[in-house]
Protein backbone atom coordinates (compact mmCIF):
# COMPACT_ATOMS: atom_id res chain seq x y z
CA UNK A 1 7.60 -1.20 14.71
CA UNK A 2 8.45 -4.39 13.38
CA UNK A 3 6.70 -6.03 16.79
CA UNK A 4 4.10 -4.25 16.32
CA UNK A 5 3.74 -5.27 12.61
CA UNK A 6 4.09 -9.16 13.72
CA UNK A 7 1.33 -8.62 16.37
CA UNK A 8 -1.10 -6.50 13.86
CA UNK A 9 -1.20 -10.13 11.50
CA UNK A 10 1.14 -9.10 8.84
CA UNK A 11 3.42 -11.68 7.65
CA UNK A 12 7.09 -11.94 6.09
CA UNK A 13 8.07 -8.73 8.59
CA UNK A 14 11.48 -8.53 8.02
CA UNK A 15 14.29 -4.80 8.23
CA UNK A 16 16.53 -4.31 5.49
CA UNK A 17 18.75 -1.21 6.80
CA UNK A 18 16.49 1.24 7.24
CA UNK A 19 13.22 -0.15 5.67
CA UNK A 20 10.84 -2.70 7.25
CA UNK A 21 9.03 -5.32 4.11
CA UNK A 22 6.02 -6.67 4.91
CA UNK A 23 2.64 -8.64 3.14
CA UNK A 24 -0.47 -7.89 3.66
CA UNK A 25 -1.14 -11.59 4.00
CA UNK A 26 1.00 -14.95 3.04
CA UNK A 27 0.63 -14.77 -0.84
CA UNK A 28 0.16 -11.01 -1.26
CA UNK A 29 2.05 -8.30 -2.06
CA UNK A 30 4.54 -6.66 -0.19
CA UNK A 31 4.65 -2.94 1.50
CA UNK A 32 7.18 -0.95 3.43
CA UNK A 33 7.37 0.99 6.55
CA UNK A 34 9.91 3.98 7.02
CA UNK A 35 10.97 6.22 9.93
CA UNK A 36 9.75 9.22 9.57
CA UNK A 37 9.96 12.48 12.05
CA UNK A 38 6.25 12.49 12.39
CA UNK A 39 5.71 8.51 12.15
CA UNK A 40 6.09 5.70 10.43
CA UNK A 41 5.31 5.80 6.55
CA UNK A 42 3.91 2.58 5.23
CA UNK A 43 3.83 2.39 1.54
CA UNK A 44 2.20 0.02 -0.92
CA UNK A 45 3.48 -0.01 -4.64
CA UNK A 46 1.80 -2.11 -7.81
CA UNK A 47 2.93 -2.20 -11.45
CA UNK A 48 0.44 0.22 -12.79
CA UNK A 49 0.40 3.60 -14.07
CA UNK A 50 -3.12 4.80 -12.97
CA UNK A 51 -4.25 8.47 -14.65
CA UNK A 52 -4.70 11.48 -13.05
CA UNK A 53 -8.49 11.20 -13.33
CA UNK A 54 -7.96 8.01 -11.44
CA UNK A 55 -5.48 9.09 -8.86
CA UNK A 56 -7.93 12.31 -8.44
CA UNK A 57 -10.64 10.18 -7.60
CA UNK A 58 -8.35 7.66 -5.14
CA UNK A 59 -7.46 10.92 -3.14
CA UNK A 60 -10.73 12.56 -2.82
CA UNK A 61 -12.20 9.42 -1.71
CA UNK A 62 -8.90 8.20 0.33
CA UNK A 63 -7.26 12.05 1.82
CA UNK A 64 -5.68 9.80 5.04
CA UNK A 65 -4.14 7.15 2.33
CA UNK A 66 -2.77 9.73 -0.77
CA UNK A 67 -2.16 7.90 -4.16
CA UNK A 68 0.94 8.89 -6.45
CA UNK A 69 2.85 7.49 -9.32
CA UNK A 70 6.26 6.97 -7.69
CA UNK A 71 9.49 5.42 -9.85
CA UNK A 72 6.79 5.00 -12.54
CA UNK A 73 4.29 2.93 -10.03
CA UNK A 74 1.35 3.49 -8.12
CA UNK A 75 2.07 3.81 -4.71
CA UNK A 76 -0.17 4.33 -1.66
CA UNK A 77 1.10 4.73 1.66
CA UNK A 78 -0.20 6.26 5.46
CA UNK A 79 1.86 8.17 8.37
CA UNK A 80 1.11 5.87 11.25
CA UNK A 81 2.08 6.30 14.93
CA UNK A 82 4.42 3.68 15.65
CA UNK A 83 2.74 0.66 17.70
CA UNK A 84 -0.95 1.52 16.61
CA UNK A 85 -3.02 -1.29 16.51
CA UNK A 86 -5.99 0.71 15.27
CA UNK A 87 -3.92 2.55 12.69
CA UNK A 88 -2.13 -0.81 11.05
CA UNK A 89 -5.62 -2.77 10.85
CA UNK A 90 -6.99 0.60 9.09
CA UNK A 91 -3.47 0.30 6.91
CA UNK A 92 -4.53 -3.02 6.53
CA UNK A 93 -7.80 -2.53 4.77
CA UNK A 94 -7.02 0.78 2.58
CA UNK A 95 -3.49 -1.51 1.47
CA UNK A 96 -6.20 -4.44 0.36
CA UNK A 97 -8.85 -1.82 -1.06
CA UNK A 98 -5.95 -0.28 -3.08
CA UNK A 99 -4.74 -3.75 -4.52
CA UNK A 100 -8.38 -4.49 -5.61
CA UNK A 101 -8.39 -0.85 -7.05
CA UNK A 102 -5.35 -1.56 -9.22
CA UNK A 103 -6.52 -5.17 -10.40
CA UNK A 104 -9.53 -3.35 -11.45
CA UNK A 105 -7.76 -0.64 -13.60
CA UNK A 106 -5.51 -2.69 -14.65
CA UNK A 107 -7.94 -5.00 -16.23
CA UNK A 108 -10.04 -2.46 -17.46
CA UNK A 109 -7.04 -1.57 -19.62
CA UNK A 110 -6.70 -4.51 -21.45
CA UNK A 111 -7.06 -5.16 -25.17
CA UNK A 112 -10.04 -8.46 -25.84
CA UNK A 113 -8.03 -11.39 -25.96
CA UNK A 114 -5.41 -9.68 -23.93
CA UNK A 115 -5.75 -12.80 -20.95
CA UNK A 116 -6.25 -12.15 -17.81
């Protein structure tokens, strides 16, 4: 998998025991992949807390990339077949959508003044 990863574009692909870290791009953030029995598991975590209404909407739009709050994150991951091109670039642009998701909620949170 972690060939596979390198030859998809990803960046930074590196195995810690049993987890493989990787960005989406240079500067961006990072996701995982896991063994699985059925596949590979890539995951993508960001430091919000999205609602229910939120997550609700995520999954009904997104059932092939399933949004939960996970050690008090939101996480989105895919089951991929390992090696498949077509399945990482589609990983690829649900991973960014979901980032771009986040940033929006999250900003949509803050108080006036709050920065950016």
């Amino acid at each position: 998998m972690i060939e596979a990863l390198r030859l998809a574009g990803f960046p930074g692909v590196e195995a810690e025991g049993e987890v493989i870290h990787a960005r989406l791009w240079s500067s961006s953030v990072e996701f995982t992949a896991v063994a699985e029995v059925e596949g590979w598991r890539l995951s993508l975590q960001w430091p919000l807390r999205a609602s229910e209404a939120q997550i609700d909407g995520w999954n009904t739009a997104h059932p092939e990339a399933p949004m939960e709050i996970y050690k008090g994150e939101t996480r989105v991951s895919v089951l991929v077949s390992e090696g498949d091109p077509e399945a990482l670039q589609r990983w690829s642009a649900i991973a960014e959508l979901a980032v771009a998701t986040c940033i929006q909620w999250r900003r949509a949170q803050r108080a006036p003044g709050e920065g950016m």
